[in-house]
C-alpha atoms as a PDB file:
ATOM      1  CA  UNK A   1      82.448 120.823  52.501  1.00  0.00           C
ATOM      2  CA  UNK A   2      83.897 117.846  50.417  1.00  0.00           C
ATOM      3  CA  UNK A   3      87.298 118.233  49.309  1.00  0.00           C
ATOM      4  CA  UNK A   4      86.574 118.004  45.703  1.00  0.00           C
ATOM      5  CA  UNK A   5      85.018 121.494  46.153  1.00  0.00           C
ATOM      6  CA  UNK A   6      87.777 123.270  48.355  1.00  0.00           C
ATOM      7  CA  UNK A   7      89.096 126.231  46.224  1.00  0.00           C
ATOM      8  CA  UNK A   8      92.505 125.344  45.216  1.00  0.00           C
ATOM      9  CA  UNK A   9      95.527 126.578  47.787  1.00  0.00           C
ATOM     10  CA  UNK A  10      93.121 126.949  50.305  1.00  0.00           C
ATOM     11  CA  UNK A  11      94.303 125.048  53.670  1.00  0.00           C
ATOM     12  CA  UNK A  12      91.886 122.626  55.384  1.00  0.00           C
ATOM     13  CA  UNK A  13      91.613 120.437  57.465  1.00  0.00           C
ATOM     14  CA  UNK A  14      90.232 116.278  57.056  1.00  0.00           C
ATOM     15  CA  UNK A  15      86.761 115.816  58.798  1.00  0.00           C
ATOM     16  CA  UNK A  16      86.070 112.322  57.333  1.00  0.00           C
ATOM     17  CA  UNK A  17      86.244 109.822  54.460  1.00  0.00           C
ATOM     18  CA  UNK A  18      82.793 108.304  54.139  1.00  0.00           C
ATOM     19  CA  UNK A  19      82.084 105.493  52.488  1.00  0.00           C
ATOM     20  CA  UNK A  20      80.003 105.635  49.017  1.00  0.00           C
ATOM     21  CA  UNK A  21      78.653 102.148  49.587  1.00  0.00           C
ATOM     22  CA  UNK A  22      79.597  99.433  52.162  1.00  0.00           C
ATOM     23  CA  UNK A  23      82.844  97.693  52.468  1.00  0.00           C
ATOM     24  CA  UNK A  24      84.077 100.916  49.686  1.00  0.00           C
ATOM     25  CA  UNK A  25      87.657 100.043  48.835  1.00  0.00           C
ATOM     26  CA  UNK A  26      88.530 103.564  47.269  1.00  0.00           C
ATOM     27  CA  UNK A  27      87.114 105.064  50.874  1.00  0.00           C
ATOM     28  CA  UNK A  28      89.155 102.326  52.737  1.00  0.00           C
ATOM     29  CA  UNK A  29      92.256 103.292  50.555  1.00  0.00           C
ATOM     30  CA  UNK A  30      92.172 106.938  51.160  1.00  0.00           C
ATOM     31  CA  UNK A  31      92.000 106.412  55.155  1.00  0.00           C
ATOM     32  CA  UNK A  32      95.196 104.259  54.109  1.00  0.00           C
ATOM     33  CA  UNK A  33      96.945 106.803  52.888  1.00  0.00           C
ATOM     34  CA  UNK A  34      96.254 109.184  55.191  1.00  0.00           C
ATOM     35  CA  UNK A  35      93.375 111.372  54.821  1.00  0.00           C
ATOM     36  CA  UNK A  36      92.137 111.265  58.398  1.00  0.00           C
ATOM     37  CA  UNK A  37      90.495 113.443  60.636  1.00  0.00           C
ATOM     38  CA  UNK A  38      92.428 116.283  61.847  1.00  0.00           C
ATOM     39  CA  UNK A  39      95.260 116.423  58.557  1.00  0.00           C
ATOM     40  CA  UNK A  40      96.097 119.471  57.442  1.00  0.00           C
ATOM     41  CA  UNK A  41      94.984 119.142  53.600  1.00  0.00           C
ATOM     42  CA  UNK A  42      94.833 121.398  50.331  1.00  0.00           C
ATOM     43  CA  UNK A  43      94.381 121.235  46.465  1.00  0.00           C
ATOM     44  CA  UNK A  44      97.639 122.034  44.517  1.00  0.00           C
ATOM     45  CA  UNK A  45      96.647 122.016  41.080  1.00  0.00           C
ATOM     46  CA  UNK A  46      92.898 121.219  38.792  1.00  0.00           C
ATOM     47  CA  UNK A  47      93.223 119.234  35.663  1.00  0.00           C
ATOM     48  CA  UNK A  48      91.652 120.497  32.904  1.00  0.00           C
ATOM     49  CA  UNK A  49      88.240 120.149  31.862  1.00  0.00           C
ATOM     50  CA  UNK A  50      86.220 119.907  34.826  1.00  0.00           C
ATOM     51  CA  UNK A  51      89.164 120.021  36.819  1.00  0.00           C
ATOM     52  CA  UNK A  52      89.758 116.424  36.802  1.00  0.00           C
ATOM     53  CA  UNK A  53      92.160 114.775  38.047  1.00  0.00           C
ATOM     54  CA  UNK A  54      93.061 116.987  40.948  1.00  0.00           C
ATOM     55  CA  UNK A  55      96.624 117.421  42.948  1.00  0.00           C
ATOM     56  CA  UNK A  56      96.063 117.353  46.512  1.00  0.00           C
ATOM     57  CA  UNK A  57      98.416 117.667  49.155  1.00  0.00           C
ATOM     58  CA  UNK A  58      98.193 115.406  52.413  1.00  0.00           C
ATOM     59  CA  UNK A  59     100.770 116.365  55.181  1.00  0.00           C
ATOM     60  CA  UNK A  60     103.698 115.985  52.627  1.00  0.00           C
ATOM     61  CA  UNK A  61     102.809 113.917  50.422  1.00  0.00           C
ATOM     62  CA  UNK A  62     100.758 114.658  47.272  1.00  0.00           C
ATOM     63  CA  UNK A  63      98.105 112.302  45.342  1.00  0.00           C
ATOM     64  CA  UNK A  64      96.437 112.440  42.143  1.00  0.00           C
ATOM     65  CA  UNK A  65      92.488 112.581  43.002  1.00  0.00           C
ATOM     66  CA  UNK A  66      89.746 111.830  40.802  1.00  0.00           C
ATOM     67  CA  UNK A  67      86.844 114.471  41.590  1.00  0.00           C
ATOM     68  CA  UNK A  68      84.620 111.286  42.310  1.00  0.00           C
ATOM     69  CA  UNK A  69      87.352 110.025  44.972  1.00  0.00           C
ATOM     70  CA  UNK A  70      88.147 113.430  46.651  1.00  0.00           C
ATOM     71  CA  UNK A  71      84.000 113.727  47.040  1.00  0.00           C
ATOM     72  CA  UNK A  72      84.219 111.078  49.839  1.00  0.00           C
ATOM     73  CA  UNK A  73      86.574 113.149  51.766  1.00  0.00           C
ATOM     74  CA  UNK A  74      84.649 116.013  54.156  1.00  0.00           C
ATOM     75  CA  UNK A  75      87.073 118.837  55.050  1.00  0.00           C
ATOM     76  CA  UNK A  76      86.771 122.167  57.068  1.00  0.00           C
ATOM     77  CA  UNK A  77      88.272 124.955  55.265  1.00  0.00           C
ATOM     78  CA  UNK A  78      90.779 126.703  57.749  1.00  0.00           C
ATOM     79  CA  UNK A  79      90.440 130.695  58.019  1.00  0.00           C
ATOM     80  CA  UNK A  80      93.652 132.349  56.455  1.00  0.00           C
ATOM     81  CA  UNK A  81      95.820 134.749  57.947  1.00  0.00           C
END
């Protein structure tokens, strides 16, 4: 599932960032800051209108996604309790 499609509060859990093209800056950026296999991840909040930009939470830290840029990230949706 790409993270631009997780339903919002639900935890997951980074898979991969893949690259749109070769050499894809916004990809390399996002491994940067974090979004790596095995992070605990989630969407806080949907802009919107199409739900863009969207509030994700990484670890701690939260980031201001464009739908386009949270589509490179793969996640795993984690089962709730």
């Amino acid at each position: 599932m790409r993270l631009s499609e997780l339903p919002k509060g639900a935890p997951a859990m980074v898979q991969d960032v893949e690259d749109a093209h070769p050499a894809d800056p916004i990809a390399q950026r996002l491994r940067d800051l974090g979004f790596v296999s095995g992070e605990p991840v989630r969407i806080v909040a949907r802009g919107p209108l199409g739900g863009d930009p969207l509030l994700v939470q990484i670890g701690s830290t939260r980031f201001a996604l464009r739908r386009s840029e949270a589509a490179r990230v793969t996640v795993r949706q984690e089962a709730t309790a």
